[in-house]
Protein backbone atom coordinates (compact mmCIF):
# COMPACT_ATOMS: atom_id res chain seq x y z
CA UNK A 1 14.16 14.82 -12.50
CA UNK A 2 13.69 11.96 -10.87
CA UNK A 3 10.75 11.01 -9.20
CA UNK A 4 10.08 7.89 -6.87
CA UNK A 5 6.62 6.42 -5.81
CA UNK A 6 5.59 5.48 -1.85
CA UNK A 7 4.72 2.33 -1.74
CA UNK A 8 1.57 0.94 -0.67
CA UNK A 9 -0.18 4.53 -0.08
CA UNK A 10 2.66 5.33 1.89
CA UNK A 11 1.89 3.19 5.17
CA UNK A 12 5.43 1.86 5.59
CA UNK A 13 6.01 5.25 5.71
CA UNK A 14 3.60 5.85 7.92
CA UNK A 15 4.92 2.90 10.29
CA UNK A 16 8.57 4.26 10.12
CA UNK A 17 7.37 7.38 11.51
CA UNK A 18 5.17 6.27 14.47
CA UNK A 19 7.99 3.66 15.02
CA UNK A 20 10.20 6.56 15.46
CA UNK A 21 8.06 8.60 17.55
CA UNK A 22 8.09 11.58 14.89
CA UNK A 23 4.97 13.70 13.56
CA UNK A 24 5.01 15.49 10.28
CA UNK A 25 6.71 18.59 11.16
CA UNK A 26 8.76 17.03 13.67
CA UNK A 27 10.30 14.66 10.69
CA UNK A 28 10.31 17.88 8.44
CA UNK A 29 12.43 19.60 10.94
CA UNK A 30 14.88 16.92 11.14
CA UNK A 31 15.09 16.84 7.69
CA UNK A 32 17.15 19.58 8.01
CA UNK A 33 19.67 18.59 9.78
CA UNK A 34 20.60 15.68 7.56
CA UNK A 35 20.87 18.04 4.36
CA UNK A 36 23.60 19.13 3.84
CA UNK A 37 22.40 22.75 2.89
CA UNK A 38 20.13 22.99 5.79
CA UNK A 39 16.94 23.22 3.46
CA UNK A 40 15.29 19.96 4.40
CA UNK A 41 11.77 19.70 3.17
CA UNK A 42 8.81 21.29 4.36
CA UNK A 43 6.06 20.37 7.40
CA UNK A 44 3.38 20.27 3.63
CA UNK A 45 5.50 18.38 1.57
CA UNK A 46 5.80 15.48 4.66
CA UNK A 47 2.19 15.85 4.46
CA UNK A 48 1.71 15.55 1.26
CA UNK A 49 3.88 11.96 1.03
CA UNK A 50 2.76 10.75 4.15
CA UNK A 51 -1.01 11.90 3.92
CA UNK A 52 -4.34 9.65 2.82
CA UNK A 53 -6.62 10.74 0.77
CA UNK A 54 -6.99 13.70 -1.95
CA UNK A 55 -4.30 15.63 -0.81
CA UNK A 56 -1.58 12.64 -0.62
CA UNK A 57 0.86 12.68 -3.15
CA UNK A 58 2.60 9.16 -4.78
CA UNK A 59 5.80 10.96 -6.59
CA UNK A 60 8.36 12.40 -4.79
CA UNK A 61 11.53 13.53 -5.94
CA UNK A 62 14.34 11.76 -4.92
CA UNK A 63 15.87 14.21 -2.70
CA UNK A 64 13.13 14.30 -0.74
CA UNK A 65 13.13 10.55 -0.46
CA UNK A 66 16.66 10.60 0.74
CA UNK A 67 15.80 12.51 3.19
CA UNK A 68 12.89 10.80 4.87
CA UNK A 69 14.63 7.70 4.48
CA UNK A 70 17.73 9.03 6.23
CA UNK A 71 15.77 10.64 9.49
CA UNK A 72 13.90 7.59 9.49
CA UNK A 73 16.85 5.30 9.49
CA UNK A 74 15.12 3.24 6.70
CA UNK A 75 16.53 2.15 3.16
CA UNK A 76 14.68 4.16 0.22
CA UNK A 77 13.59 1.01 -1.25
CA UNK A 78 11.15 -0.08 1.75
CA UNK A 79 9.24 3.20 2.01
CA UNK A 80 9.53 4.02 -2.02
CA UNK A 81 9.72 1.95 -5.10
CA UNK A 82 13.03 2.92 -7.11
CA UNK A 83 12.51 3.54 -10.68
CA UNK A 84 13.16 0.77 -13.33
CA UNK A 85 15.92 1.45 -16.09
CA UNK A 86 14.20 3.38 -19.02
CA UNK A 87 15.40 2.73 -22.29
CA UNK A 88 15.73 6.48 -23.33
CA UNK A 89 18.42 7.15 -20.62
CA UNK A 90 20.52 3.90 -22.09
CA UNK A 91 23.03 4.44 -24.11
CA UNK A 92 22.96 2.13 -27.31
């Protein structure tokens, strides 16, 4: 699967979210309205990607980066660096 990395410790992250007035659950929550199977992500996993520290995470999966990005009204690429082309997944 794949997985994305926040981008500088995940502080544009953090900025999109205090720019948007929205905590770690209350971005969680809101998560699930914008997915289409009403899952979202959990309050620990928002945590977890927007945390400092030992418990902050760099990979995500790239659902879960969707999703922030969409709540916070923000392209993927300026809260997570996309993955480069790897040569095993081209075709030669």
């Amino acid at each position: 699967m794949t997985k994305l990395i926040r981008k500088s410790a995940g502080e544009p992250l953090r900025e999109a979210m205090r720019q948007a007035g929205l905590s770690g659950p209350a971005l969680a929550d809101r998560t699930r309205v914008v997915d289409a199977t009403g899952r979202g992500i959990s309050s620990a996993t928002v945590g977890k990607v927007a945390g400092r520290g030992a418990s902050a995470g760099d990979r995500v999966r790239l659902r879960t980066a969707w999703l922030i990005a969409e709540v916070l009204d923000q392209p993927m690429h300026r809260l997570f660096v996309m993955p480069a082309v790897s040569t095993d997944t081209v075709e030669r």
